[in-house]
Protein backbone atom coordinates (compact mmCIF):
# COMPACT_ATOMS: atom_id res chain seq x y z
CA UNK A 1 0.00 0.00 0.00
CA UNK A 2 2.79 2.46 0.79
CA UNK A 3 5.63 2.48 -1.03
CA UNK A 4 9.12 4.58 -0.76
CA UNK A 5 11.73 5.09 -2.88
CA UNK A 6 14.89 6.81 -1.99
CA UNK A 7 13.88 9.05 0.63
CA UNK A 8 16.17 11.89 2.26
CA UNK A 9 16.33 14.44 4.15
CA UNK A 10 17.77 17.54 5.68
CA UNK A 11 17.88 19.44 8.61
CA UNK A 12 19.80 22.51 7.75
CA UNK A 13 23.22 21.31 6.64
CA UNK A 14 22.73 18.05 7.78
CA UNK A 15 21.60 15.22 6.38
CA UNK A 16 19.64 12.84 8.05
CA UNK A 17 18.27 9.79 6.41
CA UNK A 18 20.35 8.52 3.22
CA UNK A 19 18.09 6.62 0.47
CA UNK A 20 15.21 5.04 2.44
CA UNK A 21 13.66 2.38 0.53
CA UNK A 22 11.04 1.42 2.53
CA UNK A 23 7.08 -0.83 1.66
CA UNK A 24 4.39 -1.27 3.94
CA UNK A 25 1.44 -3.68 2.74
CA UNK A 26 -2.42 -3.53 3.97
CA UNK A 27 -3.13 -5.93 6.32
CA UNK A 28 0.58 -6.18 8.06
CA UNK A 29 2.39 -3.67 10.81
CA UNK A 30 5.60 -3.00 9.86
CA UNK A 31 8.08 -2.44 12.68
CA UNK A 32 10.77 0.33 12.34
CA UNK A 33 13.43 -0.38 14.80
CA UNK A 34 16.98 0.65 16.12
CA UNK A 35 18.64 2.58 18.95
CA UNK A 36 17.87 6.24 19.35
CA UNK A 37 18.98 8.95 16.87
CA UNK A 38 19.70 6.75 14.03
CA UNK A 39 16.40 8.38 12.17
CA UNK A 40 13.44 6.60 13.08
CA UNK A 41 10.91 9.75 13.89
CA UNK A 42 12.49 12.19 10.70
CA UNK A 43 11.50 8.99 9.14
CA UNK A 44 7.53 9.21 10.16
CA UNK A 45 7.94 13.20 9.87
CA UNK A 46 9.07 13.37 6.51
CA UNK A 47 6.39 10.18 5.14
CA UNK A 48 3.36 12.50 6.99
CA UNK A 49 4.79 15.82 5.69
CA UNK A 50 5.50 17.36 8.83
CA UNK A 51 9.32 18.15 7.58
CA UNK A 52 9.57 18.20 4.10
CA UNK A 53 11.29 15.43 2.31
CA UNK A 54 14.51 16.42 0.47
CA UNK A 55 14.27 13.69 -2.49
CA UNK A 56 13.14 10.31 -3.60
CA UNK A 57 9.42 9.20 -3.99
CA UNK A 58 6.13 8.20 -1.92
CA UNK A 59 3.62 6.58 -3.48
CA UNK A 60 0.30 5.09 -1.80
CA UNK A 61 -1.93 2.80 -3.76
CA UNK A 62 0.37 2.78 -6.85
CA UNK A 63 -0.35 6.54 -7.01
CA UNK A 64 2.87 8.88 -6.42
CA UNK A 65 2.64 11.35 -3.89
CA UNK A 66 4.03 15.08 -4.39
CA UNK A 67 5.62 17.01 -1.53
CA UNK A 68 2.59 18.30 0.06
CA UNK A 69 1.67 19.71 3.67
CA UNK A 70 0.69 17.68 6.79
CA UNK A 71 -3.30 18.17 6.49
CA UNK A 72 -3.01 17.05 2.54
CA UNK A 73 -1.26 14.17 3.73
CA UNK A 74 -3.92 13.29 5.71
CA UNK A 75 -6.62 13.63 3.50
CA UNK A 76 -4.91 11.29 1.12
CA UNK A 77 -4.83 8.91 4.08
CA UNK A 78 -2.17 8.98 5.95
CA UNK A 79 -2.56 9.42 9.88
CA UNK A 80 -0.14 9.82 12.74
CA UNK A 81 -0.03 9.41 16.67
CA UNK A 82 3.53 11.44 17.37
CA UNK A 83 5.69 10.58 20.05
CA UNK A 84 4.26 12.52 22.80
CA UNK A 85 0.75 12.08 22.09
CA UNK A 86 0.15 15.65 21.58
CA UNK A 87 -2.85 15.84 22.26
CA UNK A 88 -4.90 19.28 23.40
CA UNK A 89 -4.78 19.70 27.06
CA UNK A 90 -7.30 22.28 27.30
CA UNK A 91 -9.76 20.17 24.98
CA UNK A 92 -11.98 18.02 26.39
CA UNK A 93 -11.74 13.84 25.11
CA UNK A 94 -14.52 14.62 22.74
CA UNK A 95 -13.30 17.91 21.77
CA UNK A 96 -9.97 16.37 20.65
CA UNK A 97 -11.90 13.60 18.70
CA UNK A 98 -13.45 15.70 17.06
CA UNK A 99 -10.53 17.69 15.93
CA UNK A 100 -10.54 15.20 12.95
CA UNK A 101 -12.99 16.07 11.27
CA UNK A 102 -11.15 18.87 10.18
CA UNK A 103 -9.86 15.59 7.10
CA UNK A 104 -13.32 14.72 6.53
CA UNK A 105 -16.58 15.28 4.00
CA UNK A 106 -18.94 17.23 6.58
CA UNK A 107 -20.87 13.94 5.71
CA UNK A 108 -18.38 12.23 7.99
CA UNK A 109 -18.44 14.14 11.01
CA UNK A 110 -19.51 11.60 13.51
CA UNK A 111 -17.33 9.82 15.93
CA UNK A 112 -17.91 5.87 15.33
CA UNK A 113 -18.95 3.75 18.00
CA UNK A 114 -16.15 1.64 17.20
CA UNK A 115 -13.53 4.17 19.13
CA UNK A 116 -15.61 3.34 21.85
CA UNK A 117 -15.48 -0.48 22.18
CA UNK A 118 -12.05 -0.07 21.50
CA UNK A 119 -11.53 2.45 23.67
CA UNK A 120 -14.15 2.27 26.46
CA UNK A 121 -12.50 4.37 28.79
CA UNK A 122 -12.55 7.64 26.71
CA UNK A 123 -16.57 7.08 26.34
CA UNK A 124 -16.64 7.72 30.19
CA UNK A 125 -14.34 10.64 30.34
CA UNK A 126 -16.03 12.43 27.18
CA UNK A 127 -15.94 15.46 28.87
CA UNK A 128 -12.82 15.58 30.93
CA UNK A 129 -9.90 17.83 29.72
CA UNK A 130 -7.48 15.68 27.94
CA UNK A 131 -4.76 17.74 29.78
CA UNK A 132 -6.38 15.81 33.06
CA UNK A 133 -6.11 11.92 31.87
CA UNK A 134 -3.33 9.48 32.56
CA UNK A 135 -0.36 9.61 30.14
CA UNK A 136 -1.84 6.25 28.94
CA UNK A 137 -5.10 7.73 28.73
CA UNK A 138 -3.86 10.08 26.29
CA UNK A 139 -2.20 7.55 24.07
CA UNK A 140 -5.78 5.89 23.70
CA UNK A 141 -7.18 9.40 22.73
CA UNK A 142 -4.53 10.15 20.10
CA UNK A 143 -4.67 6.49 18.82
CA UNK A 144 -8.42 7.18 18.77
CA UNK A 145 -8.04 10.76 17.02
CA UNK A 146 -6.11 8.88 14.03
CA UNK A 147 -8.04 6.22 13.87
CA UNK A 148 -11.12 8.71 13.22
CA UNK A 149 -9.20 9.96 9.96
CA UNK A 150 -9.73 6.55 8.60
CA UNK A 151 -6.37 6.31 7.57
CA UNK A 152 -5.39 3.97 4.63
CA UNK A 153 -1.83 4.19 6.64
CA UNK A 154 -1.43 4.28 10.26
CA UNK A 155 2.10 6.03 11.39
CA UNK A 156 2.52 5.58 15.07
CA UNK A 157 5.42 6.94 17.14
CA UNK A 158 6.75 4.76 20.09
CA UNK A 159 2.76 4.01 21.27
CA UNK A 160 4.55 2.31 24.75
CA UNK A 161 6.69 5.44 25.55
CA UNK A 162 6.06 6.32 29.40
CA UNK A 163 3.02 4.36 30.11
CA UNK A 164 1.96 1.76 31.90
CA UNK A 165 2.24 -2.20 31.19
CA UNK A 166 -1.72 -2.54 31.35
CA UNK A 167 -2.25 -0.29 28.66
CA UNK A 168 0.70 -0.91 26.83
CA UNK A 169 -1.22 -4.68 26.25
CA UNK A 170 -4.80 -2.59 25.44
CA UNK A 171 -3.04 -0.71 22.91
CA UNK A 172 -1.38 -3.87 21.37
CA UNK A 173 -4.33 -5.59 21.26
CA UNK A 174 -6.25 -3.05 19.37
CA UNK A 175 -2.90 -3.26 16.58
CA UNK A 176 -3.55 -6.66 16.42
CA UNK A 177 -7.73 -6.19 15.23
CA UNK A 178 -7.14 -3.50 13.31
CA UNK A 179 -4.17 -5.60 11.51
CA UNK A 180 -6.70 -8.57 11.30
CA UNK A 181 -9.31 -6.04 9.56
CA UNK A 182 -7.13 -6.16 7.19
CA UNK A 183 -8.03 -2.74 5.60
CA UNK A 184 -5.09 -0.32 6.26
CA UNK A 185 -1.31 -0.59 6.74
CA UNK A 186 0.29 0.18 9.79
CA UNK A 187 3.57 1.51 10.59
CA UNK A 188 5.44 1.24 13.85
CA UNK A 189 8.11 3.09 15.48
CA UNK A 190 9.01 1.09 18.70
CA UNK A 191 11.99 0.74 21.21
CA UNK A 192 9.76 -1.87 23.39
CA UNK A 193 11.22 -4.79 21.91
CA UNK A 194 9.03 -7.42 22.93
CA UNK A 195 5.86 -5.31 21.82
CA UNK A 196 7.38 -4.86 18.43
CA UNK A 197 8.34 -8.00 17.67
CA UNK A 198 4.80 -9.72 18.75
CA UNK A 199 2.78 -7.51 16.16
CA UNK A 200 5.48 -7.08 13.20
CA UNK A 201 5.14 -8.89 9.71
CA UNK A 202 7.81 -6.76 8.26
CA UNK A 203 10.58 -5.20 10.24
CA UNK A 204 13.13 -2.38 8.66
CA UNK A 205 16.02 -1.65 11.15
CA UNK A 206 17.41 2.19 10.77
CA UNK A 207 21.16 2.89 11.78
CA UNK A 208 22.48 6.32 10.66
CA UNK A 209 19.92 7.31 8.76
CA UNK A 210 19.61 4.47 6.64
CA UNK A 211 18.00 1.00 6.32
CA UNK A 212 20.75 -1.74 7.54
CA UNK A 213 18.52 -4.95 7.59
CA UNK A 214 14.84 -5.41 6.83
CA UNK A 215 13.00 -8.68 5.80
CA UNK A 216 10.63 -10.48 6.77
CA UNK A 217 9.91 -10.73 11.02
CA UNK A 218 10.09 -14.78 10.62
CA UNK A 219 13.42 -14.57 8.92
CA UNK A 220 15.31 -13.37 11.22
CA UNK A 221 16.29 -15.04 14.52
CA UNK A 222 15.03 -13.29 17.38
CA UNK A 223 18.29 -12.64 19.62
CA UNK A 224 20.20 -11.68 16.89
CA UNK A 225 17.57 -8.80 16.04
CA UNK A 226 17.07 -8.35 19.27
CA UNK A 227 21.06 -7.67 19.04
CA UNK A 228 21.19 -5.73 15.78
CA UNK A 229 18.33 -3.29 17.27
CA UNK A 230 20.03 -2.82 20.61
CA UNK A 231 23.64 -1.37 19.58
């Protein structure tokens, strides 16, 4: 569904990722993995639009994809949960739900009940400032938010970071039904090891900017990945 072709990009002077060749497929999470700073979150950034993309191609459904600005991006399907949630504090959990419509036909502005069995909790605090839930709560909201875009690609940004184990299992098992839907692709930054490697089909491990093993999550054996993602 998502396919990338010599990616770079800059910051400045620098460059940061070197030739990214990269394919997600509908139906499958594919893991992005390795230590910090090696390039994993310019990655997400520069696939959602949120820094531009210095070169190479993106193409989604066959259909190439021109530099264009986060919100286009989005229309055209592709939604993100960023590292830090960020969520609006000073919204309430329904307010910040509903800051997706903002992608969607007017016809579409409805929040689907779905969020709701998936996320029961965030039916009961509907009207609580998302400043005032749990830093797990707010993963579930933001999760939620993207999910309302009804992505074609799902970009998510270390979903485990600074939460707790109980949700950390609630989020994976909502990966794993909306991977067995079977109707979008999702993408997955992760430095939770264990977490990663129970939901990936495909797994692309960054070092400096660049992609230095991918296949495959069967092919590989699991301490030696566990190894390769861990220098």
């Amino acid at each position: 569904m998502l396919e990338i072709t010599g990616l770079t990009l800059h910051y400045g002077g620098s460059q940061i990722l070197h030739g990214i060749d990269f394919t997600a497929k509908q139906g499958e999470v594919t893991c992005i993995l390795g230590p910090n700073g090696v390039g994993k979150t310019s990655f997400l950034k520069a696939v959602a639009g949120t820094h531009p993309r210095s070169g190479g191609s993106l193409s989604l459904n066959g259909e190439t994809l021109p530099l264009s600005r986060p919100q286009d991006m989005a229309r055209r399907g592709l939604s993100v949960v960023p590292q830090g949630r960020m969520i609006f504090p000073l919204l309430t959990v329904r307010e910040n739900l509903e800051t997706a419509f903002a992608v969607l036909p007017k016809a579409e502005h409805q929040i689907p009940d779905e969020i709701f069995t998936l996320f029961p909790i965030l039916k009961d605090f509907l009207h609580r400032r998302g400043g005032d839930l749990s830093g797990g709560q707010q993963q579930q909201l933001a999760i939620a938010r993207a999910l309302i875009m009804k992505p074609k690609v799902l970009l998510l940004d270390e979903p485990t970071e600074g939460i707790q184990p109980s949700v950390i299992q609630e989020i994976g098992h909502v990966l794993a039904y909306l991977k067995a839907k079977g109707d979008m692709a999702i993408v997955l930054v992760e430095q939770y090891f264990e977490f990663a490697y129970g939901l990936a089909d495909q797994v692309h491990v960054f070092r400096r900017g660049s992609v230095a093993n991918s296949g495959r999550t069967s092919s590989f054996d699991k301490a030696t990945l566990r190894a390769a993602v861990s220098v």
